[in-house]
Protein backbone atom coordinates (compact mmCIF):
# COMPACT_ATOMS: atom_id res chain seq x y z
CA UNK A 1 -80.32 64.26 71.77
CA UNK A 2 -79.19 65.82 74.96
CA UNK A 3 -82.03 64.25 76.95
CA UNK A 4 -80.85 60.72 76.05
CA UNK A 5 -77.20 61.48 76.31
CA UNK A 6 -78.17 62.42 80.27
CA UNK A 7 -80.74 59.43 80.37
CA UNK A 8 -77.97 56.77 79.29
CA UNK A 9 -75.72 58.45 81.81
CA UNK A 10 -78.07 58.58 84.92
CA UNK A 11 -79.22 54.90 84.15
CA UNK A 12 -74.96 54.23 83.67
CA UNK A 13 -74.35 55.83 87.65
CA UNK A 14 -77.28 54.57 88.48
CA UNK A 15 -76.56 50.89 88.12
CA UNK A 16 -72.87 51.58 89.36
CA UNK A 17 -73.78 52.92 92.77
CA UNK A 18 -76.20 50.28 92.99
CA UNK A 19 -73.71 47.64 92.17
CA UNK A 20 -70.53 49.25 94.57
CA UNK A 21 -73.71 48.79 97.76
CA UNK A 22 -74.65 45.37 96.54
CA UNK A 23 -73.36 43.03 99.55
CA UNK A 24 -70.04 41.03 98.39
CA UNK A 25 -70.73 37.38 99.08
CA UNK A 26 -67.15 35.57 100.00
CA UNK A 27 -66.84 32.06 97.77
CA UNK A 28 -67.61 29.23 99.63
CA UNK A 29 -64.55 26.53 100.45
CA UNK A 30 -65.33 23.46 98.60
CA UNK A 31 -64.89 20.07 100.78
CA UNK A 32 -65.84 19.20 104.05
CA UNK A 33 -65.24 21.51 107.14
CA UNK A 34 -61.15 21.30 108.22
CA UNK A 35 -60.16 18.46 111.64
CA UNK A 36 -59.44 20.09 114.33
CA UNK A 37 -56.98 17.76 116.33
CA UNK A 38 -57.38 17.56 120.25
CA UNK A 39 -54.07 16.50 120.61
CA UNK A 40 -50.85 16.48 118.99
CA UNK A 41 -50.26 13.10 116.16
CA UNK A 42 -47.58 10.83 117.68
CA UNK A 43 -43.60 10.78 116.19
CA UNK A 44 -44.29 14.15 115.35
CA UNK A 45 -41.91 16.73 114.85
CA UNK A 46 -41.60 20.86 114.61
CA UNK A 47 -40.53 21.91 111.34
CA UNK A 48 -37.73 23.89 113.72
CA UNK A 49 -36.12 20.29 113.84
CA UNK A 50 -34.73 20.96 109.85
CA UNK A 51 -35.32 24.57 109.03
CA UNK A 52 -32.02 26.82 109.41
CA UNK A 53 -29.96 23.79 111.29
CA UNK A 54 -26.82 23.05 109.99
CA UNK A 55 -25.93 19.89 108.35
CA UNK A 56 -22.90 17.47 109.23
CA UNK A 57 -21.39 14.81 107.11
CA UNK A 58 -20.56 11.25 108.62
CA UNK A 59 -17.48 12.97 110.24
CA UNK A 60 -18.81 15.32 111.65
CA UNK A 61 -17.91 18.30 109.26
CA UNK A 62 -20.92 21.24 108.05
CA UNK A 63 -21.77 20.89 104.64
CA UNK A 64 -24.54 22.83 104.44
CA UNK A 65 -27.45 24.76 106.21
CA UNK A 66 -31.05 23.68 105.71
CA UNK A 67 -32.66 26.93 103.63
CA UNK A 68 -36.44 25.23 103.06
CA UNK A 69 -38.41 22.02 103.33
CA UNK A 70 -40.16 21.33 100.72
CA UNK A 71 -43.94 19.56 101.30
CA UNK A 72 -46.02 17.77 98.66
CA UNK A 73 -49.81 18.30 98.33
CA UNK A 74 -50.83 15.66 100.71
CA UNK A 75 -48.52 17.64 103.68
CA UNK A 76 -45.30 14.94 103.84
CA UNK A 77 -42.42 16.51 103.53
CA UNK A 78 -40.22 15.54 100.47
CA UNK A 79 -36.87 17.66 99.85
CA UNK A 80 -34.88 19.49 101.25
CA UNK A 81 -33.22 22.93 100.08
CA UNK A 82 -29.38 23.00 101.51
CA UNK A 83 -27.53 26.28 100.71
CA UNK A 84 -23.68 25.42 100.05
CA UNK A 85 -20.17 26.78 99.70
CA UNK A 86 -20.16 30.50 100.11
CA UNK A 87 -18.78 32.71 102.87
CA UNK A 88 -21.41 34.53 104.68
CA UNK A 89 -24.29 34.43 102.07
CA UNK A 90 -21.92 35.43 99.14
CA UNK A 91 -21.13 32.25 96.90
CA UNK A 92 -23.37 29.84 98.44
CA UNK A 93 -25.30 27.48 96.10
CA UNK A 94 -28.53 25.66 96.98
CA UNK A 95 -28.93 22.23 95.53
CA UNK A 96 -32.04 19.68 96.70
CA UNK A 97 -31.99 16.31 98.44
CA UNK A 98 -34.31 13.85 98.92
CA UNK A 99 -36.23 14.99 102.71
CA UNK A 100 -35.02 11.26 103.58
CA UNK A 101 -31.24 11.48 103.35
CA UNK A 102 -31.18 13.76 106.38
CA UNK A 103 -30.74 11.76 109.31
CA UNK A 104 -30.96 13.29 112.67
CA UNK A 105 -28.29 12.19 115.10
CA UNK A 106 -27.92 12.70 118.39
CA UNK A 107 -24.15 13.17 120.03
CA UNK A 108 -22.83 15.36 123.38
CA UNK A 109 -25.59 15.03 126.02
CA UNK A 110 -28.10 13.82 123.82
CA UNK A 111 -28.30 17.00 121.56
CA UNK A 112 -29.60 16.55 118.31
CA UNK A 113 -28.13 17.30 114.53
CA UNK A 114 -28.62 16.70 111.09
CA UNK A 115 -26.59 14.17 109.19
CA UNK A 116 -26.34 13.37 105.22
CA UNK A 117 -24.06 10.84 103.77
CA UNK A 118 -22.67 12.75 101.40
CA UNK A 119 -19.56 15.70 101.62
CA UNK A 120 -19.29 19.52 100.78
CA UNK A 121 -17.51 18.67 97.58
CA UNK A 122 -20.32 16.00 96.25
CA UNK A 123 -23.31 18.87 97.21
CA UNK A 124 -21.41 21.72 95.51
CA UNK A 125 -20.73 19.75 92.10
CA UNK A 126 -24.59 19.19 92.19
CA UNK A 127 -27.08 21.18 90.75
CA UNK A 128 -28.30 24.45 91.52
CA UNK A 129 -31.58 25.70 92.79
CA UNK A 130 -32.36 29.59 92.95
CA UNK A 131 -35.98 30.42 94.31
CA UNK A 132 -38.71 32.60 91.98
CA UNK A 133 -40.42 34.74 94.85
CA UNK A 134 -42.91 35.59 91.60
CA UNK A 135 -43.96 31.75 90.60
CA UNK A 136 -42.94 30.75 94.63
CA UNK A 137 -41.28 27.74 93.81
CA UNK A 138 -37.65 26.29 93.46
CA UNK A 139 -36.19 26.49 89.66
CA UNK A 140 -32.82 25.50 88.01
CA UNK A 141 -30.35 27.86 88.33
């Protein structure tokens, strides 16, 4: 009985150590290899354009600061994430707009900022957002 109880076992480590040496093959992407581009697509744009900038209403008052951009499978950007109300962090709300009803503007010497067509009081009467670090998406507040 012994003999079979250390048989089972030495056949049990056995096949372990052999499995722990076995080489790990990695999975294979599916698709075609990725585009590498040689140069840079025209009308382009950073990401640094919208992310963290402030946003202005028509007259020129904040309303908001940009908190994420918000991309669809396919790459194009679709919403926007614009934190609201609040006094240094504490209070702020963050509702979502269409990525299209940001408008960038251009005023003093040519510098650029973000316009919306909208006001503080509109964006904080809207719903909130509050992001899920676990799930890594946006969700009702």
């Amino acid at each position: 009985m012994k003999r079979s109880i250390y048989a089972v076992l030495l056949i049990a480590f056995a096949t372990a150590t052999a499995n722990a040496q076995a080489p790990q093959q990695s999975p294979q992407p599916s698709g075609s290899a990725a585009q590498i581009l040689a140069s840079i697509p025209a009308n382009s744009v950073t990401i640094t354009h919208w992310y963290k900038q402030n946003v202005y209403d028509p007259s020129d008052n904040k309303i908001g600061e940009i908190m994420d951009v918000l991309v669809d499978r396919a790459g194009k950007a679709t919403a926007l994430i614009i934190g609201v109300g609040g006094f240094l962090g504490m209070g702020e709300k963050d509702v979502a707009v269409p990525f299209d009803a940001v408008q960038v503007a251009s005023k003093d010497n040519n510098k650029w900022y973000l316009v919306m067509n909208s006001n503080k009081d509109a964006l904080k009467s809207a719903k909130g957002f509050k992001y899920d670090r676990n799930a890594m998406t946006w969700m009702p507040e």
